[in-house]
Protein backbone atom coordinates (compact mmCIF):
# COMPACT_ATOMS: atom_id res chain seq x y z
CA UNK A 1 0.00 0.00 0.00
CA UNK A 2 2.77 2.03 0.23
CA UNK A 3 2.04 5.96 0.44
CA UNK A 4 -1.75 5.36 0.07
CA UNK A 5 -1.47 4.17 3.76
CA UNK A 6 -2.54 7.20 5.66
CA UNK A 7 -5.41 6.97 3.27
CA UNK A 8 -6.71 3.36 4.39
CA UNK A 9 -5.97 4.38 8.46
CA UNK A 10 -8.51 7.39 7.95
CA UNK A 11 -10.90 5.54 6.55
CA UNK A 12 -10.90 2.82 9.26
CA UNK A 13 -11.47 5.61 12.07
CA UNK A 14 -14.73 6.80 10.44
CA UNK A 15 -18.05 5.85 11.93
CA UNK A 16 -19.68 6.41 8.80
CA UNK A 17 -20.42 4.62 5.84
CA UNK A 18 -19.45 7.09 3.11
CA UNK A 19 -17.02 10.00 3.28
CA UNK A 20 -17.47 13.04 0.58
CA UNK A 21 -14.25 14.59 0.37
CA UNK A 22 -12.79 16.78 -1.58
CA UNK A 23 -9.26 16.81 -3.78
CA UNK A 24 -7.59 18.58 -1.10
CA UNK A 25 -8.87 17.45 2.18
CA UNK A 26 -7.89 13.88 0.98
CA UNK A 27 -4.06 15.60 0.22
CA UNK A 28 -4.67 16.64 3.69
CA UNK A 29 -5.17 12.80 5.23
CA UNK A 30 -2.21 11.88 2.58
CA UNK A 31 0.48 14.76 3.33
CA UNK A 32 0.85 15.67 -0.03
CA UNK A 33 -0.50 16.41 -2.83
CA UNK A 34 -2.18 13.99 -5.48
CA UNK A 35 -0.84 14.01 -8.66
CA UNK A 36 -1.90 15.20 -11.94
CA UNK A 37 -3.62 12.19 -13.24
CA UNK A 38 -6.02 11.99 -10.19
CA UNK A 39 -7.18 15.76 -11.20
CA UNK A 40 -7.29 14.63 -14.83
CA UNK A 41 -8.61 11.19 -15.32
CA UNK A 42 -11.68 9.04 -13.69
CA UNK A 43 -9.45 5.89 -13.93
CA UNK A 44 -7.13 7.12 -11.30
CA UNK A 45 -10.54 6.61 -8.93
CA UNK A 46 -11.32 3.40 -10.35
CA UNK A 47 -11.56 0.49 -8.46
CA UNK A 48 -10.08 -1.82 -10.22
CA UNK A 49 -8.96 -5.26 -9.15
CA UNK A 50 -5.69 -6.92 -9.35
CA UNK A 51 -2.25 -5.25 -9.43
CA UNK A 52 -1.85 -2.15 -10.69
CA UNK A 53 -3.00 1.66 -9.23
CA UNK A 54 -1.29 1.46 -6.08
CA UNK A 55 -3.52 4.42 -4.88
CA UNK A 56 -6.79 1.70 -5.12
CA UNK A 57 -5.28 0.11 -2.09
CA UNK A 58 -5.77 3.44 0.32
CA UNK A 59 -9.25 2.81 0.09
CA UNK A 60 -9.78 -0.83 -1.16
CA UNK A 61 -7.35 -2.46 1.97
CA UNK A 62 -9.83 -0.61 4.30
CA UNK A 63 -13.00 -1.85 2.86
CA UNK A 64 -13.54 0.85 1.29
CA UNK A 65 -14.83 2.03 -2.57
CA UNK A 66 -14.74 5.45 -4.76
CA UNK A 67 -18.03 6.51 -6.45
CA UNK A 68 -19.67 9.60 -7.07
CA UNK A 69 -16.33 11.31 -8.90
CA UNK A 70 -16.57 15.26 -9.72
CA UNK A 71 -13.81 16.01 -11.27
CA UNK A 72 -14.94 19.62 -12.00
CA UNK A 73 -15.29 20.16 -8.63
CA UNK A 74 -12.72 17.84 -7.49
CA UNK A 75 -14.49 15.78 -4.95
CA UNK A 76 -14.72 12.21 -4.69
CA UNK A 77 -17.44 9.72 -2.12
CA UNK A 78 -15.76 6.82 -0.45
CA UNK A 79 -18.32 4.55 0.86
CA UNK A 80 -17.86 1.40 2.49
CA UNK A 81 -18.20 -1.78 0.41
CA UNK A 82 -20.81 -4.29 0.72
CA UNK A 83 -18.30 -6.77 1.48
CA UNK A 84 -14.82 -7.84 1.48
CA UNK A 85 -14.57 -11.40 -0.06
CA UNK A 86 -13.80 -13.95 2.42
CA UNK A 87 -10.63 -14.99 0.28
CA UNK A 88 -9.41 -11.78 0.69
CA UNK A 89 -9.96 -11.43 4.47
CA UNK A 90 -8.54 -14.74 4.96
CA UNK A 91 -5.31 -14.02 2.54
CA UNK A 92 -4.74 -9.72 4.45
CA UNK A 93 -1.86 -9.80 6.80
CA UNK A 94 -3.40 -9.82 10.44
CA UNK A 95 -2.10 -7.30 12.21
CA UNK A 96 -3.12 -5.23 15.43
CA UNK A 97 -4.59 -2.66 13.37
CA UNK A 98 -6.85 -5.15 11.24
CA UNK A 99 -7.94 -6.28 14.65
CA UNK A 100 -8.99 -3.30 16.19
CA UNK A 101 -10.92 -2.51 12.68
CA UNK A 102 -12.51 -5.97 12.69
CA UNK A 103 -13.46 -5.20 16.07
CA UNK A 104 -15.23 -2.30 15.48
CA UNK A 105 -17.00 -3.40 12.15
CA UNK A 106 -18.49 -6.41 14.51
CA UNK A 107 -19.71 -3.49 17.12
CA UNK A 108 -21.30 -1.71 14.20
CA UNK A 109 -23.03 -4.11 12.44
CA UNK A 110 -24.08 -5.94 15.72
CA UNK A 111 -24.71 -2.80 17.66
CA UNK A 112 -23.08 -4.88 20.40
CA UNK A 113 -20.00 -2.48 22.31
CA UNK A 114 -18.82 -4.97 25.00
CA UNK A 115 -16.54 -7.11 23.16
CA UNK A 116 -17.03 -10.26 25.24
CA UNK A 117 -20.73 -10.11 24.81
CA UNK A 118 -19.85 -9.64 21.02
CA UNK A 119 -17.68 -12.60 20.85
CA UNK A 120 -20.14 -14.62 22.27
CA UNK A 121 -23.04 -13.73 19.90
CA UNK A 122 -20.76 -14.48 16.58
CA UNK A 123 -19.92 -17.42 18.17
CA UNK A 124 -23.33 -18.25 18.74
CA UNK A 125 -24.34 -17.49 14.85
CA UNK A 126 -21.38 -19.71 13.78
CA UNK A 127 -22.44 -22.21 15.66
CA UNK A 128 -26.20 -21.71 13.93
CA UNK A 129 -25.12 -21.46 10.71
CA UNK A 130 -22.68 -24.23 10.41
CA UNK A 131 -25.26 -26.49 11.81
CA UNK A 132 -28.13 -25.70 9.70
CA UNK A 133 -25.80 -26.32 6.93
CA UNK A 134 -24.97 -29.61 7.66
CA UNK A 135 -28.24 -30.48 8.36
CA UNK A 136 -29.33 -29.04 4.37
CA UNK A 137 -25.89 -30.93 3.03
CA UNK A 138 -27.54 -34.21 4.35
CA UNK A 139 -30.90 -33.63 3.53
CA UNK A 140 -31.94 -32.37 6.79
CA UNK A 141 -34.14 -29.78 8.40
CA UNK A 142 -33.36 -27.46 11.47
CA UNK A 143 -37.08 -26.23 12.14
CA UNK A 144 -36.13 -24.14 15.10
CA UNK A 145 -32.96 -22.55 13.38
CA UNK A 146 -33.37 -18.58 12.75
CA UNK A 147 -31.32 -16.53 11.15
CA UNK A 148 -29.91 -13.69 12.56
CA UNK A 149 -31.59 -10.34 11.36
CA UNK A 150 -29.05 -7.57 10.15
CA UNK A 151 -29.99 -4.35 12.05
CA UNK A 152 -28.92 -2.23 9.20
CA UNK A 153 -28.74 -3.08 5.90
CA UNK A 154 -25.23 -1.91 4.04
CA UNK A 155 -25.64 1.12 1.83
């Protein structure tokens, strides 16, 4: 991720699900200034998969996505994406900071803050889960099995 990393650590503080920012408050969060090609071209604000566009990873690496690109008016939307692939998440380097921004996805979505009481609910809904789909695997039923209900929907 290189110099794109101040990038992805501001986007993992936000409580929010989309950040509209413009040209230069993201040069702000970066500490210096984007080049020309960002000011120029919708591709630099693509996000593309695969190698290539190092700056894709500021954003991407934090679960993040571009959309809603001005370039008149040089401002750019970040919101969250709707998921990051379980391949990827298993594959990203695990570090203390991935923690701590796993963590607080989990609060989020769960609305749960006490992390032991969060632990045990996703444990819990594993547990579900992997049960009911064994059960459908070998032609099964689990008639008292619910699924958990999201209590917000991703935008």
């Amino acid at each position: 991720m290189g110099k794109y990393a101040p990038l992805a650590r501001y986007l993992e503080t936000l409580d929010a699900d989309s950040w509209t920012a413009s040209f230069a408050q993201v040069e702000a969060v970066l500490g210096f200034v984007l080049p020309r090609s960002a000011y120029d071209y919708p591709a630099w604000w693509s996000n593309q998969k695969g190698p290539g566009h190092s700056q894709k990873e500021g954003w991407q690496s934090a679960g993040w996505e571009t959309c809603d690109l001005d370039l008149p008016n040089r401002s750019v939307r970040f919101a969250r994406s709707p998921r990051t692939p379980v391949k990827e998440m298993q594959q990203a380097e695990l570090t203390p900071e991935t923690h701590e921004h796993l963590w607080r996805r989990a609060q989020a979505i769960m609305g749960i803050e006490d992390r032991d009481a969060l632990l045990e609910k996703a444990l819990e809904a594993l547990i579900r889960q992997e049960t009911a789909r064994y059960f459908t695997e070998i032609g099964g039923t689990m008639p008292e099995f619910e699924a958990a209900l999201r209590e917000r929907p991703f935008a």
